[in-house]
Protein backbone atom coordinates (compact mmCIF):
# COMPACT_ATOMS: atom_id res chain seq x y z
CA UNK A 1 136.22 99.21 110.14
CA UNK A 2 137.05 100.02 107.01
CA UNK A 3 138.27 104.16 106.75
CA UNK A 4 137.70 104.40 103.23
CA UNK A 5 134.20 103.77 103.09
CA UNK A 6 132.58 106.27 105.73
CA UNK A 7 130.50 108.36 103.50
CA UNK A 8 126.42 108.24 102.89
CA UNK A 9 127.43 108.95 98.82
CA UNK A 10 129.59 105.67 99.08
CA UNK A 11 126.49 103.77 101.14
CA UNK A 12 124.51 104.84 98.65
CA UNK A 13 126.13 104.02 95.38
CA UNK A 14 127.23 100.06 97.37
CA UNK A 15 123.13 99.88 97.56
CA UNK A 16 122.82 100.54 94.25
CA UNK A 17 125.30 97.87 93.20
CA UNK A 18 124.12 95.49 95.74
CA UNK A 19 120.22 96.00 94.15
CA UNK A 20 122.09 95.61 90.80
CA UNK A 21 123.88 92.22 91.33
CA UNK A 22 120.69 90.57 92.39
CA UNK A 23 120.36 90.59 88.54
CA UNK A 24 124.10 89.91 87.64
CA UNK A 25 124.16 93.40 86.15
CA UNK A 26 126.47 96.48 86.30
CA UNK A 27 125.69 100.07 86.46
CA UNK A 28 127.21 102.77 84.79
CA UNK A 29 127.66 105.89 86.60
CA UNK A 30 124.40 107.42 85.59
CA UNK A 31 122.48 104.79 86.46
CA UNK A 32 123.75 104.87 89.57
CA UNK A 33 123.31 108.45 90.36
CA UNK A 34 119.54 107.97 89.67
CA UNK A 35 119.02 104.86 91.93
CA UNK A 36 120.54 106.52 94.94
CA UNK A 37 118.21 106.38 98.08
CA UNK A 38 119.57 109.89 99.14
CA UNK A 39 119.73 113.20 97.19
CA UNK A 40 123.34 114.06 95.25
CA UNK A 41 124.17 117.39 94.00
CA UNK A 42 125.04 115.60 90.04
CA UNK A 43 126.72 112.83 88.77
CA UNK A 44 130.23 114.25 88.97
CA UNK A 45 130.23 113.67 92.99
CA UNK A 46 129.27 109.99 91.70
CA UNK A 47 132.57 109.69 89.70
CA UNK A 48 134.30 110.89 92.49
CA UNK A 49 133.04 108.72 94.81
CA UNK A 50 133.47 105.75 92.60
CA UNK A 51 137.17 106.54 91.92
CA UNK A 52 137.81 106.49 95.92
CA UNK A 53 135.73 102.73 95.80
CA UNK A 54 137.46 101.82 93.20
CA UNK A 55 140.80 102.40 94.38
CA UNK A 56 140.00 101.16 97.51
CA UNK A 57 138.65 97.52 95.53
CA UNK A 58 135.07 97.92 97.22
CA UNK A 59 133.75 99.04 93.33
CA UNK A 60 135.12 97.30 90.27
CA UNK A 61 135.66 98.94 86.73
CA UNK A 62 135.16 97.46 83.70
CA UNK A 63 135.15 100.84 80.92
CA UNK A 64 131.99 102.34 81.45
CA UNK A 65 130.27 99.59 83.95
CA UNK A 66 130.43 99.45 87.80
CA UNK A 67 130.32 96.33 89.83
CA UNK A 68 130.93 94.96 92.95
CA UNK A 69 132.88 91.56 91.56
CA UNK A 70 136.03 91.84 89.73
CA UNK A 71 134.55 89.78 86.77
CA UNK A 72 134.46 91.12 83.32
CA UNK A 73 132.14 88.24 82.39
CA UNK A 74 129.13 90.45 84.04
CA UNK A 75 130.38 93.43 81.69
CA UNK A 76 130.68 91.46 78.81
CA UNK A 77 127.09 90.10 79.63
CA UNK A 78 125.50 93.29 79.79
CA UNK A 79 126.79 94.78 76.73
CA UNK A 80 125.52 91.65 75.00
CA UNK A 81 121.97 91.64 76.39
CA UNK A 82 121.77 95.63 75.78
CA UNK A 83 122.48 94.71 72.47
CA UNK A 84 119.70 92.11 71.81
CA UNK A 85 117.21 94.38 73.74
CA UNK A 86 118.13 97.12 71.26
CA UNK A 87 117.37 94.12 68.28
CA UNK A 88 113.84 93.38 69.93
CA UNK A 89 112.56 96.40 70.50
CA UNK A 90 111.11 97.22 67.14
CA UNK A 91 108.86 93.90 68.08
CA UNK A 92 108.53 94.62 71.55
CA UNK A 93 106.76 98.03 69.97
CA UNK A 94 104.65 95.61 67.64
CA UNK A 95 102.78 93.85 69.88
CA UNK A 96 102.45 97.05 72.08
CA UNK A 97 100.56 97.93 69.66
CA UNK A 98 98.48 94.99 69.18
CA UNK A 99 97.73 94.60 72.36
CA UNK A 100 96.61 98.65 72.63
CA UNK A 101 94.15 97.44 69.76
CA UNK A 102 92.22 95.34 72.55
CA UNK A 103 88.63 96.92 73.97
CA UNK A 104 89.59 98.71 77.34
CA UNK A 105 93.32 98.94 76.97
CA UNK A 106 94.03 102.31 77.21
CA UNK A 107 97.89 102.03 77.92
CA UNK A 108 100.76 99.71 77.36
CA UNK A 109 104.18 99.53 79.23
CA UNK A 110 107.13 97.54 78.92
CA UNK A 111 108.76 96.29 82.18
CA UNK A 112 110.79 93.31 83.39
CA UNK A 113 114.21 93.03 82.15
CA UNK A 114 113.44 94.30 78.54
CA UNK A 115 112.64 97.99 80.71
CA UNK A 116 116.59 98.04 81.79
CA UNK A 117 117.22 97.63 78.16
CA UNK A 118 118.82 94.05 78.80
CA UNK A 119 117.56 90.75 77.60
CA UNK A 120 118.70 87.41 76.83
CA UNK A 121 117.81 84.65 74.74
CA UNK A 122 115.77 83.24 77.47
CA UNK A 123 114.16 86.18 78.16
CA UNK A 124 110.14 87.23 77.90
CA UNK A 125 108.64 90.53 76.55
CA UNK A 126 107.28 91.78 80.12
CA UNK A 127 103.81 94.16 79.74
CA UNK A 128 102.36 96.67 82.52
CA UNK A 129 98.85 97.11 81.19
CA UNK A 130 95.95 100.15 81.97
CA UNK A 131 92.71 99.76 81.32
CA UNK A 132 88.96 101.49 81.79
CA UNK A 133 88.20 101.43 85.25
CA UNK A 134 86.19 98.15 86.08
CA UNK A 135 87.42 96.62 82.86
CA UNK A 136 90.29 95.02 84.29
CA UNK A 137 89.63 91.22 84.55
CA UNK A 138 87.69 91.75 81.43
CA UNK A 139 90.99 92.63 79.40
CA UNK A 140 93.15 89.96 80.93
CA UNK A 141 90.32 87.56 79.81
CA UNK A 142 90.20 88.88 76.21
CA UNK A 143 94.34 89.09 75.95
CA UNK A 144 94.73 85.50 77.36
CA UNK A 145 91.97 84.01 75.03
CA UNK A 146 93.84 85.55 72.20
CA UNK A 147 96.96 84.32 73.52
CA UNK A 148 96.16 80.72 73.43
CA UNK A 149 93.80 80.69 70.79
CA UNK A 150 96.42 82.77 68.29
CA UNK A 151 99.79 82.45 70.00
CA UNK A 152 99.22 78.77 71.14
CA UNK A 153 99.91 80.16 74.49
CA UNK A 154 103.37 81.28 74.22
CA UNK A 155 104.69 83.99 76.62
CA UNK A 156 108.15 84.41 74.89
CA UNK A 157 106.94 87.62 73.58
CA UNK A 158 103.53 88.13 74.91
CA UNK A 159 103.85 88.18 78.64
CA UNK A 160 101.06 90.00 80.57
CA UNK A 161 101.69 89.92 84.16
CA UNK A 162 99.99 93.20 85.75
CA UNK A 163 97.14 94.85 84.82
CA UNK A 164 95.60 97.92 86.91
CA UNK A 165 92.46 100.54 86.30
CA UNK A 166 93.02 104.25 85.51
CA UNK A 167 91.28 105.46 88.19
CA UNK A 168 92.85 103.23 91.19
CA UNK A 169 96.98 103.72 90.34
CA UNK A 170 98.51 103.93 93.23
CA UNK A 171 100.40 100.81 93.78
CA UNK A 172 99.64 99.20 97.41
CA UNK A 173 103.24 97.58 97.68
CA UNK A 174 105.74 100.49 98.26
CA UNK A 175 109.02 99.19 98.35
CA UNK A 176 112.33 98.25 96.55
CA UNK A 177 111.11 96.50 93.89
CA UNK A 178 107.68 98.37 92.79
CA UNK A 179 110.05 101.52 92.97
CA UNK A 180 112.81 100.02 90.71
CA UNK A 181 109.66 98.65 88.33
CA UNK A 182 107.76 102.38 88.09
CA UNK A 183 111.22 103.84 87.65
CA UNK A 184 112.16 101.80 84.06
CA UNK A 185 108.92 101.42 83.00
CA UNK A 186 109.09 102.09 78.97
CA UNK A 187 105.69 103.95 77.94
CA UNK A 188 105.00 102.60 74.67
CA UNK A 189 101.45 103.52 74.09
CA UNK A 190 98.73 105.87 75.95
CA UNK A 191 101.40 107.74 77.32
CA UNK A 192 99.15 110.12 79.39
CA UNK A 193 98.68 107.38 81.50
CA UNK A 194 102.19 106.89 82.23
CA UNK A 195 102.43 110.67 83.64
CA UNK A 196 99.18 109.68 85.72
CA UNK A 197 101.01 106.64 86.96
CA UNK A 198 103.85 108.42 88.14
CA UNK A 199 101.92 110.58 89.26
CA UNK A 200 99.70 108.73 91.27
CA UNK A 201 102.77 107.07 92.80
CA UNK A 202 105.32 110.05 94.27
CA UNK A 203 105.89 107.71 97.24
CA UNK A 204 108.98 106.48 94.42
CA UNK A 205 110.89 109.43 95.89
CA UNK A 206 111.20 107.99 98.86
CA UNK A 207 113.19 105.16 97.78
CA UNK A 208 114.93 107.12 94.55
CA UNK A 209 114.72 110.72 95.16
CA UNK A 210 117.19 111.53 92.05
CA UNK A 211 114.52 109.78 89.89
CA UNK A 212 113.15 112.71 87.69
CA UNK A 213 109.90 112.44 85.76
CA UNK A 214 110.11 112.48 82.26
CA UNK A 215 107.62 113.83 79.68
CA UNK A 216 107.16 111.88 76.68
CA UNK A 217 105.36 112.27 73.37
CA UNK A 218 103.50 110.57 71.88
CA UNK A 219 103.99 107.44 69.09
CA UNK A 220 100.81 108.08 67.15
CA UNK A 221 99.47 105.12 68.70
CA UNK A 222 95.38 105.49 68.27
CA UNK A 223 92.11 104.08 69.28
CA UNK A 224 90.78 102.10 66.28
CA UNK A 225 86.71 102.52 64.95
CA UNK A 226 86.62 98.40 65.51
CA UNK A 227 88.03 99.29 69.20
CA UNK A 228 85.28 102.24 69.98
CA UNK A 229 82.75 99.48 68.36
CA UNK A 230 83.72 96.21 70.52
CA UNK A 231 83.74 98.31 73.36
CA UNK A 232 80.35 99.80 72.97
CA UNK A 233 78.98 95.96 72.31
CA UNK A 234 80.65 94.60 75.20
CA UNK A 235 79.45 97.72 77.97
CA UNK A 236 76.42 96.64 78.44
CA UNK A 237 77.61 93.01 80.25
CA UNK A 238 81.44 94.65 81.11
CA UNK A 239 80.46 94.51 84.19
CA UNK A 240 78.89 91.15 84.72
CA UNK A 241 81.74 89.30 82.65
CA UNK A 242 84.37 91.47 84.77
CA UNK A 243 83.43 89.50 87.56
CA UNK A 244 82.95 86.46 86.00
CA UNK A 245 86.69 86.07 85.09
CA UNK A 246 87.88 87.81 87.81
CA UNK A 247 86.10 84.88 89.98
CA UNK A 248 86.88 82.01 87.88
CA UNK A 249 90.74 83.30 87.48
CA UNK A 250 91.53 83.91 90.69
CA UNK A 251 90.51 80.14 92.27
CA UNK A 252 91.88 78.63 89.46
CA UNK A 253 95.46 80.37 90.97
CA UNK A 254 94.63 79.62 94.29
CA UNK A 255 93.84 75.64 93.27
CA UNK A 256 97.62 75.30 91.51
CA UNK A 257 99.72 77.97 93.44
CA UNK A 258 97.40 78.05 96.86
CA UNK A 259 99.20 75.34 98.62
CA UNK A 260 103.27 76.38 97.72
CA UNK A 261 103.21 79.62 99.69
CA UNK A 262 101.89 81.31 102.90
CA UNK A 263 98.79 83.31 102.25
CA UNK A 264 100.35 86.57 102.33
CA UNK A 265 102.73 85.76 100.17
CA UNK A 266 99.85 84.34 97.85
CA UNK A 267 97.83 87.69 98.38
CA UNK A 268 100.62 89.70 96.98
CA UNK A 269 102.04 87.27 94.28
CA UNK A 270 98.30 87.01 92.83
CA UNK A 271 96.59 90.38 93.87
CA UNK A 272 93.18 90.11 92.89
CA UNK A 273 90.99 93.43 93.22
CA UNK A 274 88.65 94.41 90.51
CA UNK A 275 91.15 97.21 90.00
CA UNK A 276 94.20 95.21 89.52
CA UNK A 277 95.46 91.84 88.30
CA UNK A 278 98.85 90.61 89.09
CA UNK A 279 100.04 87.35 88.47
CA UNK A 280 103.40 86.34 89.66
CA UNK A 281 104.10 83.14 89.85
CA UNK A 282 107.24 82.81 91.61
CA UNK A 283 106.22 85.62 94.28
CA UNK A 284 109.09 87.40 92.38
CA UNK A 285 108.96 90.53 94.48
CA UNK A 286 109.37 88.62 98.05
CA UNK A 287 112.45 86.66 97.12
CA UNK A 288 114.04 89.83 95.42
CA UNK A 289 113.50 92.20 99.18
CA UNK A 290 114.19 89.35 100.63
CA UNK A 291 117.57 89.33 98.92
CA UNK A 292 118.16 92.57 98.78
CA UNK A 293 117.99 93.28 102.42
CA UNK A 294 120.20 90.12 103.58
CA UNK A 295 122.54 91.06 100.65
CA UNK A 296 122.52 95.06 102.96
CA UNK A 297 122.69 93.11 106.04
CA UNK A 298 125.49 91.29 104.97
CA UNK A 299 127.69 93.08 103.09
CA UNK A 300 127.85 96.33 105.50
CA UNK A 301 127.72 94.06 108.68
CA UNK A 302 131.18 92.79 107.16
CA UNK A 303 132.63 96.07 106.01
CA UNK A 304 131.31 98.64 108.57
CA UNK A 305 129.96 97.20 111.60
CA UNK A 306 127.47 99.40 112.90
């Protein structure tokens, strides 16, 4: 057993990490105060902890970044995709915008890997969408019609994966993930309903109880006349077309994605509700718990037998 690493602060902060390095990515010592999974007096105690890990070669340092490999490379990476996350943004805000323009989009959210601020040249512009309560399958119709008809279905940087109703926020996964996601989401417009979200979903404590929420203002982003006007035409039938698409998407998933996982898995991966859409084809969120928790299992069943 290893003496220098008896402490729930130095559990903690190796959590962190070991979350982090699913995604090749370092922390810096803020980042890691606000992902611990217990409470910590302030970020100094975090330095101090880190020194101790550090010295002990359980924590790498590479100038401001944290990791748990002694590889600069991962460093080096990071800096570079903060950088080109910094360049996209102002386009990332763009088609926030466009896509607020849409009847029944009330807010717009940037998540994925573009939310941490990192990004690579493979990446995708990620979107976490609210909309008017039974409106949901409606929207993801409208925003994938304009996506293939305009964008000749490219995702690069119009990537729509989750879509859920004001009314119905709370999230029905609770766990590593989800947390993570809520915690980085980047409100870009309809910002009141990124306080509701939050709101709606305190169970985030439980897994990040540093996590404080933040008010934001507003960007002056607006409901348009020809918004007010396509919603008013469409009402009448909203409901009848909801249903329509929510139907017609949801077996076309389960005819090309049905048959390559179990039906939980399936449930989860493509959660169909009429208050939420998500659409995941990889089952992204299984295979990153499922990593996460071997990645616990193994690394503190090596250092500190329990």
């Amino acid at each position: 057993m290893r003496e220098d690493f008896h402490s729930d602060l130095s559990q903690a902060i190796i959590k962190a990490l070991l979350y982090s390095d699913i995604f090749h990515y370092p922390l810096t010592a803020e980042e890691i105060f606000t992902r611990l999974d217990i409470p910590c007096s302030n970020v100094s105690a975090v330095f101090l902890e880190l020194q101790q890990l550090t010295s002990a070669h359980l924590v790498y340092r590479f100038e401001e970044f944290y990791s748990l490999h002694n590889d600069a490379a991962l460093a080096v990476r990071r800096s570079a995709g903060n950088k080109m996350a910094k360049e996209i943004m102002p386009r990332a805000l763009r088609r926030s915008r466009l896509i607020f323009m849409f009847p029944f989009v009330r807010a717009v959210m940037i998540s994925g890997s573009l939310s941490k601020d990192f990004i690579d040249k493979d990446g995708d512009i990620d979107f976490f969408i609210v909309t008017a309560p039974g409106k949901v399958w409606l929207t993801r119709g409208l925003l994938a019609l304009f996506q293939r008809l305009v964008l000749f279905n490219s995702h690069k940087y119009f990537c729509v994966n989750y879509y859920i109703s004001h009314d119905r926020l709370e999230l029905d996964e609770k766990n590593i993930f989800t947390a993570t996601e809520l915690i980085t989401l980047k409100p870009m417009c309809g910002h009141e309903y990124y306080q509701k979200l939050l709101e709606s979903n305190t169970w985030v404590s439980d897994y990040y109880p540093q996590f404080k929420k933040v008010v934001v203002a507003s960007n002056g982003a607006r409901s348009w006349w020809p918004k007010r006007l396509f919603e008013g035409i469409l009402e009448p039938l909203a409901h009848r077309l909801d249903a329509f698409v929510m139907r017609k998407l949801t077996l076309r998933a389960r005819r090309l994605y049905g048959h390559l996982m179990e039906q939980p898995d399936f449930e989860v991966a493509f959660k169909a509700a009429p208050h939420v859409s998500k659409n995941h084809f990889s089952n992204y969120q299984r295979t990153i718990t499922d990593k996460f928790n071997q990645r616990i299992r193994s690394f503190f069943e090596e250092m500190v037998p329990l």
